[in-house]
N, C-alpha and C. Protein backbone atom coordinates (compact mmCIF):
# COMPACT_ATOMS: atom_id res chain seq x y z
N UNK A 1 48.47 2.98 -69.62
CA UNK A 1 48.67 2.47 -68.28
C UNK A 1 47.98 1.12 -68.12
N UNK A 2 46.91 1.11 -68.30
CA UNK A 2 46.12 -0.26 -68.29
C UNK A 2 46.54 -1.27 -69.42
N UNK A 3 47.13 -1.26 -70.51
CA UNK A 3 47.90 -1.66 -71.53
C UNK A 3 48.86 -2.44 -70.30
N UNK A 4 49.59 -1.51 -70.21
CA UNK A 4 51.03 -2.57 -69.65
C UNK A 4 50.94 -3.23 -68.58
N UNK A 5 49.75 -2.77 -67.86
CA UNK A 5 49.50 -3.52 -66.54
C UNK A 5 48.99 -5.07 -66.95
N UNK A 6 48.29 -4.84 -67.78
CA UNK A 6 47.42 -6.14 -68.64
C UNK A 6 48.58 -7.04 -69.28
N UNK A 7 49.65 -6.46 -69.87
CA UNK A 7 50.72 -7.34 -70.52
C UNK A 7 51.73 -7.80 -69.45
N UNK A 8 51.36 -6.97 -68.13
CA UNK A 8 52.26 -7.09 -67.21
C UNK A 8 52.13 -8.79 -66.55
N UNK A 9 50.51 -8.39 -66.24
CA UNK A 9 50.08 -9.64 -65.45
C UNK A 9 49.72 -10.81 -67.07
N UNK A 10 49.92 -10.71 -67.55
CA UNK A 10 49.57 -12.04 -68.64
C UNK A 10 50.96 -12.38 -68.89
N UNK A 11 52.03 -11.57 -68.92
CA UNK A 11 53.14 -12.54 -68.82
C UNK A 11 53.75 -12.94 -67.46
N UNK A 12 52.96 -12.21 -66.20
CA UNK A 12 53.38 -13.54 -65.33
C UNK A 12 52.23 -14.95 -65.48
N UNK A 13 50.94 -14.67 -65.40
CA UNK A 13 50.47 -16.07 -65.84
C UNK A 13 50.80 -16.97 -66.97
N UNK A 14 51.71 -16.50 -68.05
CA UNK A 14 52.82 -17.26 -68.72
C UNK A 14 53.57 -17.83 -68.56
N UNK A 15 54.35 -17.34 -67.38
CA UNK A 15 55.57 -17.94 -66.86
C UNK A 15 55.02 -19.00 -65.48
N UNK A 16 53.90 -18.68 -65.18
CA UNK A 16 53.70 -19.17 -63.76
C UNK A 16 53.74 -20.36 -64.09
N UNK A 17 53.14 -21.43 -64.94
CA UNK A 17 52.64 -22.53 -65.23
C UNK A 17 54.04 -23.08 -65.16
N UNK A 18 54.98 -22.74 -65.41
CA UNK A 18 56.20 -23.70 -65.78
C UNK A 18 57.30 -23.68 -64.90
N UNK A 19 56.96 -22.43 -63.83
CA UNK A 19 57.66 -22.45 -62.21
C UNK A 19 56.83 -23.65 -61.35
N UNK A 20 55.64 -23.72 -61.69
CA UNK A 20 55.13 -24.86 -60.79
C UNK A 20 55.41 -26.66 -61.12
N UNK A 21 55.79 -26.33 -62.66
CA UNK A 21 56.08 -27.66 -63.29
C UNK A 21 56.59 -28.69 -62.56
N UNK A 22 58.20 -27.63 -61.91
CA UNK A 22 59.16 -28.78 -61.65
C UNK A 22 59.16 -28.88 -60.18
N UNK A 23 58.41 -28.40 -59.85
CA UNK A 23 58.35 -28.57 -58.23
C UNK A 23 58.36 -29.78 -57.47
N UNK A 24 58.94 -30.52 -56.48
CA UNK A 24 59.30 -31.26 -56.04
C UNK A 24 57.38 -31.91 -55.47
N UNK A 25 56.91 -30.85 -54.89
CA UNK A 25 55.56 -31.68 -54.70
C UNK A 25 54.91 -32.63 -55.94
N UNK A 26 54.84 -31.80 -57.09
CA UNK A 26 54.42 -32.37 -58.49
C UNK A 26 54.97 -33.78 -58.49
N UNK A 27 56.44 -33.80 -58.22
CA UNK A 27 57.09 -35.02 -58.79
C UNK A 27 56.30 -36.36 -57.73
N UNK A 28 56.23 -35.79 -56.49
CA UNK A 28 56.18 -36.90 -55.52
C UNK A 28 55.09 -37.40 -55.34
N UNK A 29 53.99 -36.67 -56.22
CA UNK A 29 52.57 -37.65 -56.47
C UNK A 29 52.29 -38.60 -57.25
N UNK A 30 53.17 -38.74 -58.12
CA UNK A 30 53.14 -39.97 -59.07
C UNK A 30 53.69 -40.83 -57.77
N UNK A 31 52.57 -42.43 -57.65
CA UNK A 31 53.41 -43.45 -57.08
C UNK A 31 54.73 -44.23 -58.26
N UNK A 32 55.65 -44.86 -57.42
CA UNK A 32 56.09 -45.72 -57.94
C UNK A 32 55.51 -46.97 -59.13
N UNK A 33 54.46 -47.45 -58.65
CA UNK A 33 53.85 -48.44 -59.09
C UNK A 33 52.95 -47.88 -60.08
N UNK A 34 53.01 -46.82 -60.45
CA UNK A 34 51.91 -46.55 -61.27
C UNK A 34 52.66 -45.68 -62.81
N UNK A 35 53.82 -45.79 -62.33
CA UNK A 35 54.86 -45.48 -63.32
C UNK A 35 55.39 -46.57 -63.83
N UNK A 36 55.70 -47.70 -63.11
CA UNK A 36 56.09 -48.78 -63.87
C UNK A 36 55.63 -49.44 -64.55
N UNK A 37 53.98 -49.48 -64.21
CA UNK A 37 53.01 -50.47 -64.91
C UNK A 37 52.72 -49.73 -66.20
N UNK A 38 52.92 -48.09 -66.01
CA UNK A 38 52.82 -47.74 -67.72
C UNK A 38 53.91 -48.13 -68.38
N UNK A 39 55.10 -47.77 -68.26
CA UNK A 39 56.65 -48.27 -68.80
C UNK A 39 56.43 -49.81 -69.55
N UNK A 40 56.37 -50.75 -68.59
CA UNK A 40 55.65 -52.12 -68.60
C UNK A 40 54.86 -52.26 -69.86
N UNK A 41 53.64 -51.46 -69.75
CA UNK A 41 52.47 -51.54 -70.76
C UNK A 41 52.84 -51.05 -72.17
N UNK A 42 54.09 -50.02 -72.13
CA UNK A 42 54.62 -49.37 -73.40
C UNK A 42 55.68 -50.30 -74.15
N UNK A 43 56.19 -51.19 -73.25
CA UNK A 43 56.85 -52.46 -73.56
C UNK A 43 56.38 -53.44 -74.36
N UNK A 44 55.09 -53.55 -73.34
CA UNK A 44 54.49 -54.88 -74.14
C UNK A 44 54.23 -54.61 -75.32
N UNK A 45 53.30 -53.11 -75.99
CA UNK A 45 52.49 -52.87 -77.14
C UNK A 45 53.69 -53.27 -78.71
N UNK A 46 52.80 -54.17 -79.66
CA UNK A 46 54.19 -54.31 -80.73
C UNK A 46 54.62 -53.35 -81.48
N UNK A 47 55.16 -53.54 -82.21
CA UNK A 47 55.71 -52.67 -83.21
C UNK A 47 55.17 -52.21 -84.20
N UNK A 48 55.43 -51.22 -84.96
CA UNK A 48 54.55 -51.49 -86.49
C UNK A 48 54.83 -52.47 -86.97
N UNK A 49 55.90 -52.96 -87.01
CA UNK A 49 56.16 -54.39 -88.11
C UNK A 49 55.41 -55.04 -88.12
N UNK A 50 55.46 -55.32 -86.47
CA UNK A 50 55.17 -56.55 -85.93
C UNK A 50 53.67 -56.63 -85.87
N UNK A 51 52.76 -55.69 -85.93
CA UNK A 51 51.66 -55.52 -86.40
C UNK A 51 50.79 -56.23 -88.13
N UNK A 52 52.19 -54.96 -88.65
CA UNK A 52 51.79 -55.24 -90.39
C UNK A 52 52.37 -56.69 -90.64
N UNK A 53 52.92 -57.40 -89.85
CA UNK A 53 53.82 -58.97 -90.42
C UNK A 53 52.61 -59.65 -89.39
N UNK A 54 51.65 -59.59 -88.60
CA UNK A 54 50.48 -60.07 -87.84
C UNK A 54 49.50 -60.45 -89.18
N UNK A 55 49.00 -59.13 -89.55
CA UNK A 55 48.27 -58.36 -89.92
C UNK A 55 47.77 -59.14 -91.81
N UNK A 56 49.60 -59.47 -92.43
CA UNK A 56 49.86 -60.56 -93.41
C UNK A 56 49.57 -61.88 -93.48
N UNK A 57 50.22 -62.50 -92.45
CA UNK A 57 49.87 -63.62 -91.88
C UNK A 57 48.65 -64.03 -91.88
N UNK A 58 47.37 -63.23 -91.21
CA UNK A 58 46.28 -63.69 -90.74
C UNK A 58 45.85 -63.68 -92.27
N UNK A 59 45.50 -62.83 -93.30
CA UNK A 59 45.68 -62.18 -94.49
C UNK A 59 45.97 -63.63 -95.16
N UNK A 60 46.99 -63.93 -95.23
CA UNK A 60 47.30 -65.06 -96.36
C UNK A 60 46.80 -66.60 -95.81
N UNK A 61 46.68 -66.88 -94.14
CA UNK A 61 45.63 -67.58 -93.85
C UNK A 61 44.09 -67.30 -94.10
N UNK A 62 43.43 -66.40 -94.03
CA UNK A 62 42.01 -66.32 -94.99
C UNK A 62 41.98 -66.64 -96.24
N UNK A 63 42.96 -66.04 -97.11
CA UNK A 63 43.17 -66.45 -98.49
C UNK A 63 43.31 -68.31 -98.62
N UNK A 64 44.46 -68.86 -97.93
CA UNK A 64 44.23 -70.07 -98.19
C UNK A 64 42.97 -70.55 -98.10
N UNK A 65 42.14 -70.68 -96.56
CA UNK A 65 41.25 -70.67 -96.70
C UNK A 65 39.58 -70.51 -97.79
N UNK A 66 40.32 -69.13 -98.83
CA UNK A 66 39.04 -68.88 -99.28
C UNK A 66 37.96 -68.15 -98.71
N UNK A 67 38.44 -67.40 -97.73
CA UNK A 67 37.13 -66.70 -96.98
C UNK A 67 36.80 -65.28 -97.44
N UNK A 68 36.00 -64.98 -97.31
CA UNK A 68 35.16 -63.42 -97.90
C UNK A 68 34.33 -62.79 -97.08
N UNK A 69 34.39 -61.67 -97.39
CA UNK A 69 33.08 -60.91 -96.62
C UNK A 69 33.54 -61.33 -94.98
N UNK A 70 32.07 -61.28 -94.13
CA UNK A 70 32.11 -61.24 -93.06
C UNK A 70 33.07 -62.24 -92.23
N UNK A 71 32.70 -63.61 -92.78
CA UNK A 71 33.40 -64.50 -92.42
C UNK A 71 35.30 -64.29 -92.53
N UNK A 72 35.83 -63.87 -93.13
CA UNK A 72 37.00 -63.33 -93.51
C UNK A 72 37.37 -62.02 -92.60
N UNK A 73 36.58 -61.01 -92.34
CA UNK A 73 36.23 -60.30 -91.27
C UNK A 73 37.03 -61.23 -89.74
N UNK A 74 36.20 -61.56 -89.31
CA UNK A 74 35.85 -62.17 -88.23
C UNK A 74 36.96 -63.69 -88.47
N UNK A 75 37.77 -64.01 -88.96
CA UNK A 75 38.57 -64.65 -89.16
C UNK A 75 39.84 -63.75 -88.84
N UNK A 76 39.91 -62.94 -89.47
CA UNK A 76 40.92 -62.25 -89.39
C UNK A 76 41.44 -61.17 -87.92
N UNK A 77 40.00 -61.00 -87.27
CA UNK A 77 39.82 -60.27 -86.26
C UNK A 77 40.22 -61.15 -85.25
N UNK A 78 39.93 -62.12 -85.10
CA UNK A 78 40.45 -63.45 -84.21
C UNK A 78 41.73 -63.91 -84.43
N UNK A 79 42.24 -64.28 -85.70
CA UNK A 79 43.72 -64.57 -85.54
C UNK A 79 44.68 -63.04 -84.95
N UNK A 80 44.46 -62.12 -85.55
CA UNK A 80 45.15 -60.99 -85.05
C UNK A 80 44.96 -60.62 -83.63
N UNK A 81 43.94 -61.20 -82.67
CA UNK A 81 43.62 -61.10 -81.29
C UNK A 81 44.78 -62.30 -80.71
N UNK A 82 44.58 -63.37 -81.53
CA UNK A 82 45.38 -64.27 -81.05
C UNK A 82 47.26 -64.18 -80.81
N UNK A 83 47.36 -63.37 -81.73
CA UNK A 83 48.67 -63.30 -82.37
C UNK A 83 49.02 -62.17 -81.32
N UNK A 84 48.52 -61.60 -81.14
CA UNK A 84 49.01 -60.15 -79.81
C UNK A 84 48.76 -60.80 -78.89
N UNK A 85 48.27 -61.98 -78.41
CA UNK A 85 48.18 -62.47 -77.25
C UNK A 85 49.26 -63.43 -76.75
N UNK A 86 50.08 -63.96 -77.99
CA UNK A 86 51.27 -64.98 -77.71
C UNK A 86 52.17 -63.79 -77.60
């Protein structure tokens, strides 16, 4: 008896979570503006490519250069700041 009562009520707190999901209150707390600016922000972020072809670039400018270690570091950390910023 206590068995099924226990499986009884744990599969409604199973199901409950996902009757409240779609509820019209849920939806209407997200503002407008706070949905777009993520959309927006998922836009801007690059690509992998466009990362790993950053990422080369800065890479074969240190090399011309000649730079190592820290300096090469910090060379590289700055052009790749730069390069996501254009």
């Amino acid at each position: 008896m206590k068995l099924s009562r226990t499986l009884a009520v744990a599969g409604m707190l199973a199901f409950a979570g996902s009757a409240f999901a779609n509820s019209p209150t849920a939806m209407t707390t997200a503002t407008p503006a706070a949905t777009t600016s993520a959309t927006t922000a998922k836009a801007a972020a690059p690509s992998a490519k466009d990362k790993q072809a950053m990422s080369k670039k800065c890479s074969a400018d240190a090399n011309a250069k000649s730079l190592h270690g820290k300096a090469r570091k910090k060379f590289r950390d700055d052009c790749i700041a730069a390069a996501k910023k254009s």
